[in-house]
PDB file of N, CA and C in Angstrom:
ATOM      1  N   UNK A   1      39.119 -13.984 149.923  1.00  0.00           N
ATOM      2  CA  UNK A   1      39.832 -12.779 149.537  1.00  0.00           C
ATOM      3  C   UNK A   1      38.866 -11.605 149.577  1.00  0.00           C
ATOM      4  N   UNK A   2      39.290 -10.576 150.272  1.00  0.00           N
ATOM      5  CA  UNK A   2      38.410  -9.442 150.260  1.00  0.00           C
ATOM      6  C   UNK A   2      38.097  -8.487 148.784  1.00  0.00           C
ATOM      7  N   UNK A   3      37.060  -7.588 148.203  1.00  0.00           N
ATOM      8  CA  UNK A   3      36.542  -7.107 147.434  1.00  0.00           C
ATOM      9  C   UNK A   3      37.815  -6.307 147.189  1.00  0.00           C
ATOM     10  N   UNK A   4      38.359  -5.882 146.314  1.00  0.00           N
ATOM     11  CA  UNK A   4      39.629  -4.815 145.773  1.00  0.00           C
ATOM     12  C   UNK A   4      39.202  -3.382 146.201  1.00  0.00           C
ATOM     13  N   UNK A   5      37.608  -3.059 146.179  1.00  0.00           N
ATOM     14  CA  UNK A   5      37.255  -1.893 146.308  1.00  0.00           C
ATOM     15  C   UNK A   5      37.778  -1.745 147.634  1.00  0.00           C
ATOM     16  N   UNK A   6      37.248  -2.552 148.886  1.00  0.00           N
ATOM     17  CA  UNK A   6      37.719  -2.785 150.075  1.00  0.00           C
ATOM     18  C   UNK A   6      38.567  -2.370 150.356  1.00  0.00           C
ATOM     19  N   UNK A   7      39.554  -3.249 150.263  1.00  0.00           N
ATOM     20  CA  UNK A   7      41.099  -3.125 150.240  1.00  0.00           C
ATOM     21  C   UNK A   7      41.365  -1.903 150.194  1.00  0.00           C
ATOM     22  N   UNK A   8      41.392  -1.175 148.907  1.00  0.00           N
ATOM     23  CA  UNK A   8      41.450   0.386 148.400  1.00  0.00           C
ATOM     24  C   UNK A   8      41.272   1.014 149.672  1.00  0.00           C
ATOM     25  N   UNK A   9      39.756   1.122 150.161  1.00  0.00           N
ATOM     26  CA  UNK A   9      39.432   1.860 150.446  1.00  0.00           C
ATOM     27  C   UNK A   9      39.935   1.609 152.809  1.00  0.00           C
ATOM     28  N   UNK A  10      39.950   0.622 152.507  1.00  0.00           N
ATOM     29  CA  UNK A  10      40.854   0.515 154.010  1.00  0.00           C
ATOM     30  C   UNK A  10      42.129   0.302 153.367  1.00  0.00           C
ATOM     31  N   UNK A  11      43.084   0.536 152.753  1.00  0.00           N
ATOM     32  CA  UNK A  11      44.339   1.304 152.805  1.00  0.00           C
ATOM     33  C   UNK A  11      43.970   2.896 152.897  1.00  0.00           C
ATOM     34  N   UNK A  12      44.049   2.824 152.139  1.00  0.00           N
ATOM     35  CA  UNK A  12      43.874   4.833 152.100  1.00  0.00           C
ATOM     36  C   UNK A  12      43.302   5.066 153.504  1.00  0.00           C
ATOM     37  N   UNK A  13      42.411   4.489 154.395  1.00  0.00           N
ATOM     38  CA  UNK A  13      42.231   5.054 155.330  1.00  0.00           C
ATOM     39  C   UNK A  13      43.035   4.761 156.609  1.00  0.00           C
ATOM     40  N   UNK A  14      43.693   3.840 156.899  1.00  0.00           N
ATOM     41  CA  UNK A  14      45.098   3.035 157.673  1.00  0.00           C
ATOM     42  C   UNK A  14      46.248   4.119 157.281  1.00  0.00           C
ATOM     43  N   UNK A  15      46.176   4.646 156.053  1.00  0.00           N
ATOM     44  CA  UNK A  15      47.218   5.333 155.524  1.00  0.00           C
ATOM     45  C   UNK A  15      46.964   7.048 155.840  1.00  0.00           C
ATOM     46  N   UNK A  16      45.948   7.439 156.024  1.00  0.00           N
ATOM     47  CA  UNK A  16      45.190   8.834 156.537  1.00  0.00           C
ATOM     48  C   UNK A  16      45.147   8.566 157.912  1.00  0.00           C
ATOM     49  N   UNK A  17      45.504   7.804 158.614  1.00  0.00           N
ATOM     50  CA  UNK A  17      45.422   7.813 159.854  1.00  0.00           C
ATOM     51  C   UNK A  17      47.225   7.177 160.463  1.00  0.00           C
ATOM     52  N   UNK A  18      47.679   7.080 160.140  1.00  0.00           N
ATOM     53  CA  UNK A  18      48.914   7.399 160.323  1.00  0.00           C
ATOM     54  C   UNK A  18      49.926   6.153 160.685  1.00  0.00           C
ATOM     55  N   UNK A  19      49.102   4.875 160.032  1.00  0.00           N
ATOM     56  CA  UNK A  19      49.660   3.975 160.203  1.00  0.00           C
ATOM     57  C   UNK A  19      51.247   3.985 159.538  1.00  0.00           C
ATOM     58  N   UNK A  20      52.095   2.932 160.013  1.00  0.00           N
ATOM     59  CA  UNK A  20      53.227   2.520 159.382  1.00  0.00           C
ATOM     60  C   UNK A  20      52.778   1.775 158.129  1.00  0.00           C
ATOM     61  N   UNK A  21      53.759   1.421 157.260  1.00  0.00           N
ATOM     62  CA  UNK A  21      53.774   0.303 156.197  1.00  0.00           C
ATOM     63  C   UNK A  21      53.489  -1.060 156.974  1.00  0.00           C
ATOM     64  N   UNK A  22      54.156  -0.982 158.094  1.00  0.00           N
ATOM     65  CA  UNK A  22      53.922  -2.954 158.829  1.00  0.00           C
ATOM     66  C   UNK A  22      52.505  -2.439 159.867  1.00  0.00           C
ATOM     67  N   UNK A  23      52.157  -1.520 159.878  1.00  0.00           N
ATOM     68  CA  UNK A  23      50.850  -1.551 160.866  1.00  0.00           C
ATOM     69  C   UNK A  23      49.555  -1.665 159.998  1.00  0.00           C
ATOM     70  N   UNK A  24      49.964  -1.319 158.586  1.00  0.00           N
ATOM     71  CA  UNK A  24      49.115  -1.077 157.546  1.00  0.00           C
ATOM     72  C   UNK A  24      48.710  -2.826 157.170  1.00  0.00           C
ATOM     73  N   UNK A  25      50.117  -3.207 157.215  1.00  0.00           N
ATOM     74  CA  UNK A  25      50.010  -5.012 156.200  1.00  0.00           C
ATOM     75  C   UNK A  25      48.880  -5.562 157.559  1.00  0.00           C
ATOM     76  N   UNK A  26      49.340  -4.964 158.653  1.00  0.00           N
ATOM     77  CA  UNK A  26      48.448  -6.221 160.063  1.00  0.00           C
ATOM     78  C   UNK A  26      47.420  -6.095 160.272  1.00  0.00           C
ATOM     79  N   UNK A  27      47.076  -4.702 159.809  1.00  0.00           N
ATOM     80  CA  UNK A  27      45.325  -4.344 159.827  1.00  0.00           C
ATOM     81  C   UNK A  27      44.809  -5.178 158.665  1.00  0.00           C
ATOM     82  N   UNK A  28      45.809  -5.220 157.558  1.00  0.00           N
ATOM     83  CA  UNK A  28      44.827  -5.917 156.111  1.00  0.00           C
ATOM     84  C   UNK A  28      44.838  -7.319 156.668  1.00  0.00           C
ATOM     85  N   UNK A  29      45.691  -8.351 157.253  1.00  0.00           N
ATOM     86  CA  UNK A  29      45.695  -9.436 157.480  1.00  0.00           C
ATOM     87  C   UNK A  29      44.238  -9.247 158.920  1.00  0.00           C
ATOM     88  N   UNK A  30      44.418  -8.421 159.704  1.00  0.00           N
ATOM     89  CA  UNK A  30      43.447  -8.698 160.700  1.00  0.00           C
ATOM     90  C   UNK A  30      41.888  -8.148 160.382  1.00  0.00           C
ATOM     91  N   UNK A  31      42.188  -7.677 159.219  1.00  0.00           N
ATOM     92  CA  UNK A  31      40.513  -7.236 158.252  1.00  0.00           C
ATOM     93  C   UNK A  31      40.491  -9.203 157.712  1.00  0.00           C
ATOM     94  N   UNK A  32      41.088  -9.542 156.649  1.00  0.00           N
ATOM     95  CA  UNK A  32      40.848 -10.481 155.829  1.00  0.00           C
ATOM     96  C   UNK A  32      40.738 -11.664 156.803  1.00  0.00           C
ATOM     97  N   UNK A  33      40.832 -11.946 158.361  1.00  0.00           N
ATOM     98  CA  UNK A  33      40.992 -13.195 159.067  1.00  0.00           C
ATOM     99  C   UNK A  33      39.468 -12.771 159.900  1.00  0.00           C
ATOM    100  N   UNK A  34      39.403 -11.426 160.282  1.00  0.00           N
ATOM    101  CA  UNK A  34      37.926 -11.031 161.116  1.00  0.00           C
ATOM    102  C   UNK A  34      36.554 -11.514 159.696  1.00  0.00           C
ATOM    103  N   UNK A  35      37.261 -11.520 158.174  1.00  0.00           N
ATOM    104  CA  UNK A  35      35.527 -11.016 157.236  1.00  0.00           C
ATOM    105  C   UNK A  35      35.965 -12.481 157.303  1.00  0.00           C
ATOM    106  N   UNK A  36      37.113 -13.373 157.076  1.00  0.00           N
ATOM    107  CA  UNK A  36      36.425 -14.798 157.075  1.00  0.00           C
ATOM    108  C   UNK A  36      35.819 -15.667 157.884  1.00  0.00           C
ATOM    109  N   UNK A  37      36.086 -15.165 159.440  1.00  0.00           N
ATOM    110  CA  UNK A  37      35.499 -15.433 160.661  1.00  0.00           C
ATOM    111  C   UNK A  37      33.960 -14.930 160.842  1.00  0.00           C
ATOM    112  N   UNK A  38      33.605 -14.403 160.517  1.00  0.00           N
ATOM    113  CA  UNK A  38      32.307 -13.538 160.520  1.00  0.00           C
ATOM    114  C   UNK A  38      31.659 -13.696 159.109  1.00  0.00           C
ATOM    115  N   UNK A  39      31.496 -14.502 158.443  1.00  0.00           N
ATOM    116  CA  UNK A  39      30.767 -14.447 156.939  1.00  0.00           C
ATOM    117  C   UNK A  39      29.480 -13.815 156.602  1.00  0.00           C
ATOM    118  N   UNK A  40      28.897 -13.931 158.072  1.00  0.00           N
ATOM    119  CA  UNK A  40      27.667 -13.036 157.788  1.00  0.00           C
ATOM    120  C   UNK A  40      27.318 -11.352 158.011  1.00  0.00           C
ATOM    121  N   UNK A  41      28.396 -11.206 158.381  1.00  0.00           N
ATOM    122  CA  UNK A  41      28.437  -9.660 158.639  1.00  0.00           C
ATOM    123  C   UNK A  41      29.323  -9.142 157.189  1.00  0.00           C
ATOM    124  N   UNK A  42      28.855  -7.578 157.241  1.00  0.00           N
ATOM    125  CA  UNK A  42      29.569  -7.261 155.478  1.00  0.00           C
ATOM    126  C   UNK A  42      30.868  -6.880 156.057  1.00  0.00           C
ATOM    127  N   UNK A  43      31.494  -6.707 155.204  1.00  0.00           N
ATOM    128  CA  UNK A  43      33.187  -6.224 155.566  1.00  0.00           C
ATOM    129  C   UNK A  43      33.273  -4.920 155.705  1.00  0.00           C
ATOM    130  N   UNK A  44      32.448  -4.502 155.163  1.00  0.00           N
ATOM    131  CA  UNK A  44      32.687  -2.606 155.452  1.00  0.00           C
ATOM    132  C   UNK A  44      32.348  -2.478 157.045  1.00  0.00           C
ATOM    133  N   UNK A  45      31.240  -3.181 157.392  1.00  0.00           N
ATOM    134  CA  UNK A  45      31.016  -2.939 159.017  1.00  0.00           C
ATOM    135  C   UNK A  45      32.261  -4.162 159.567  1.00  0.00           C
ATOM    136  N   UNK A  46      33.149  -4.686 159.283  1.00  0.00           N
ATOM    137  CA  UNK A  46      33.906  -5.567 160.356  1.00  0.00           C
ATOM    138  C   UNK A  46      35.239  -4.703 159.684  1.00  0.00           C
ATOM    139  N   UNK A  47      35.640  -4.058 158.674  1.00  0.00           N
ATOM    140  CA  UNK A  47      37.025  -2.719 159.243  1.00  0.00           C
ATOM    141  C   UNK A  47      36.279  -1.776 159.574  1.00  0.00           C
ATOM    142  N   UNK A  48      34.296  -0.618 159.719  1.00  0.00           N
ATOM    143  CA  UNK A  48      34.977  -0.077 160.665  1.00  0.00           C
ATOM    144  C   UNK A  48      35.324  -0.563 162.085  1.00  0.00           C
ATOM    145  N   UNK A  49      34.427  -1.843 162.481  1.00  0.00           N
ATOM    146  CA  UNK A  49      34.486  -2.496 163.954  1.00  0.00           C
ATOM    147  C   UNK A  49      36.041  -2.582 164.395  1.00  0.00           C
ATOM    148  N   UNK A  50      36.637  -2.759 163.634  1.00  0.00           N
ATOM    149  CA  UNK A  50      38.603  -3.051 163.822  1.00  0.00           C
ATOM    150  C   UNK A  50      39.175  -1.578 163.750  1.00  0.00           C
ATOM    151  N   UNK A  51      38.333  -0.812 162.840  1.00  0.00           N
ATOM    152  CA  UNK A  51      39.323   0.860 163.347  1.00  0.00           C
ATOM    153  C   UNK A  51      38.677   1.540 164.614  1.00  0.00           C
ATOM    154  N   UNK A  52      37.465   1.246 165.072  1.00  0.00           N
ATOM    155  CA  UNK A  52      37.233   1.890 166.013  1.00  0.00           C
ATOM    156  C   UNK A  52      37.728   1.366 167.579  1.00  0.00           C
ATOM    157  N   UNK A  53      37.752  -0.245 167.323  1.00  0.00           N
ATOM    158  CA  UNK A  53      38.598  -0.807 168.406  1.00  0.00           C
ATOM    159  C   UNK A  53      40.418  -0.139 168.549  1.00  0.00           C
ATOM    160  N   UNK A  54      40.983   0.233 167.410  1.00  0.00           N
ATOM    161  CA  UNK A  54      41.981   0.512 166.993  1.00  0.00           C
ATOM    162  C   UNK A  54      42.488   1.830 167.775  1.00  0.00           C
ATOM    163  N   UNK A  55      40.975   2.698 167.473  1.00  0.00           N
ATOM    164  CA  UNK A  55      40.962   3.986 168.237  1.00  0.00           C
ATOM    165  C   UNK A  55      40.959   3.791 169.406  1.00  0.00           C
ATOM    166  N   UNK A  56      40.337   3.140 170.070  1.00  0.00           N
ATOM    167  CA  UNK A  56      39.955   3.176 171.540  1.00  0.00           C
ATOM    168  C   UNK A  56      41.096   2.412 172.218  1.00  0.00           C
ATOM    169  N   UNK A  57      41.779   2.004 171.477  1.00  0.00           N
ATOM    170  CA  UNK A  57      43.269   1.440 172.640  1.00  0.00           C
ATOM    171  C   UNK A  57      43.964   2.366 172.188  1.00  0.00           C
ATOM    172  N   UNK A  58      44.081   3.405 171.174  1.00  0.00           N
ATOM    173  CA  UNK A  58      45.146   4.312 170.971  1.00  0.00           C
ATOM    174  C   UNK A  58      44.846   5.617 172.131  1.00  0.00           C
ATOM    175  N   UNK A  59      43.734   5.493 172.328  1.00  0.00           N
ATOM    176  CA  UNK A  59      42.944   6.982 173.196  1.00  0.00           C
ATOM    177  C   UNK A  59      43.730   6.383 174.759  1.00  0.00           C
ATOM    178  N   UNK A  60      43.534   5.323 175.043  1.00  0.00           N
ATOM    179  CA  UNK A  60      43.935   4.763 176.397  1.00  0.00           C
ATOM    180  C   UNK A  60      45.099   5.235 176.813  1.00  0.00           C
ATOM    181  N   UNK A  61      46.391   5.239 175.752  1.00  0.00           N
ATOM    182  CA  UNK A  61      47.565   5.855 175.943  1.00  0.00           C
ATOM    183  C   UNK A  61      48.150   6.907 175.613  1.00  0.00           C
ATOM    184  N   UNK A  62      47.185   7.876 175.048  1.00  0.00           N
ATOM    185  CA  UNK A  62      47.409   9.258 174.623  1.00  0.00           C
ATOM    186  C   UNK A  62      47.589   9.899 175.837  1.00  0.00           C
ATOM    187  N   UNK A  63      47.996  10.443 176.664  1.00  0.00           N
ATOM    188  CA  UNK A  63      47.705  11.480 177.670  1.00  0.00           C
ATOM    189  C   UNK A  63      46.968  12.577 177.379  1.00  0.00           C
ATOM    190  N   UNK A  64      45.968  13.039 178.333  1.00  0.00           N
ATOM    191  CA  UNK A  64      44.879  13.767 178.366  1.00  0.00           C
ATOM    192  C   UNK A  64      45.251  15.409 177.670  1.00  0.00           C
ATOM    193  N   UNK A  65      44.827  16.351 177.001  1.00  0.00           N
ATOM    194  CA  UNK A  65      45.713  17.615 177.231  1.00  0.00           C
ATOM    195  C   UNK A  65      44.757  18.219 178.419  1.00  0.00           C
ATOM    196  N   UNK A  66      45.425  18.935 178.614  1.00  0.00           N
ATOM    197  CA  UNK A  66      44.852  20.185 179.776  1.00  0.00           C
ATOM    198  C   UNK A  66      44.803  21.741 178.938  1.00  0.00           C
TER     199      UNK A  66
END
């Protein structure tokens, strides 16, 4: 189970970035399945590793502005 501070603090930021309520629950399930897969890395660096992957497939389908 991840730290509560955690949690807190990757909601509020899933939630500042404009997730849904069900995009919000899949990031917490795909935070809590990446920190138990990875035990040796801290969890603050494996959600930001998952929001910045997050970003970079959202940038892929943004269209460019001019």
């Amino acid at each position: 189970m991840l730290d509560q501070n955690l949690c807190n603090y990757a909601k509020s930021i899933v939630a500042k970035e404009g997730y849904t309520k069900e995009e919000q629950r899949q990031f917490m399930s795909r935070l809590e399945r990446a920190c138990l897969d990875n035990p040796d890395l801290p969890p603050s660096f494996v959600m930001n590793c998952l929001l910045s992957i997050g970003e970079t497939r959202l940038e892929l389908f943004v269209p460019a502005k001019s």
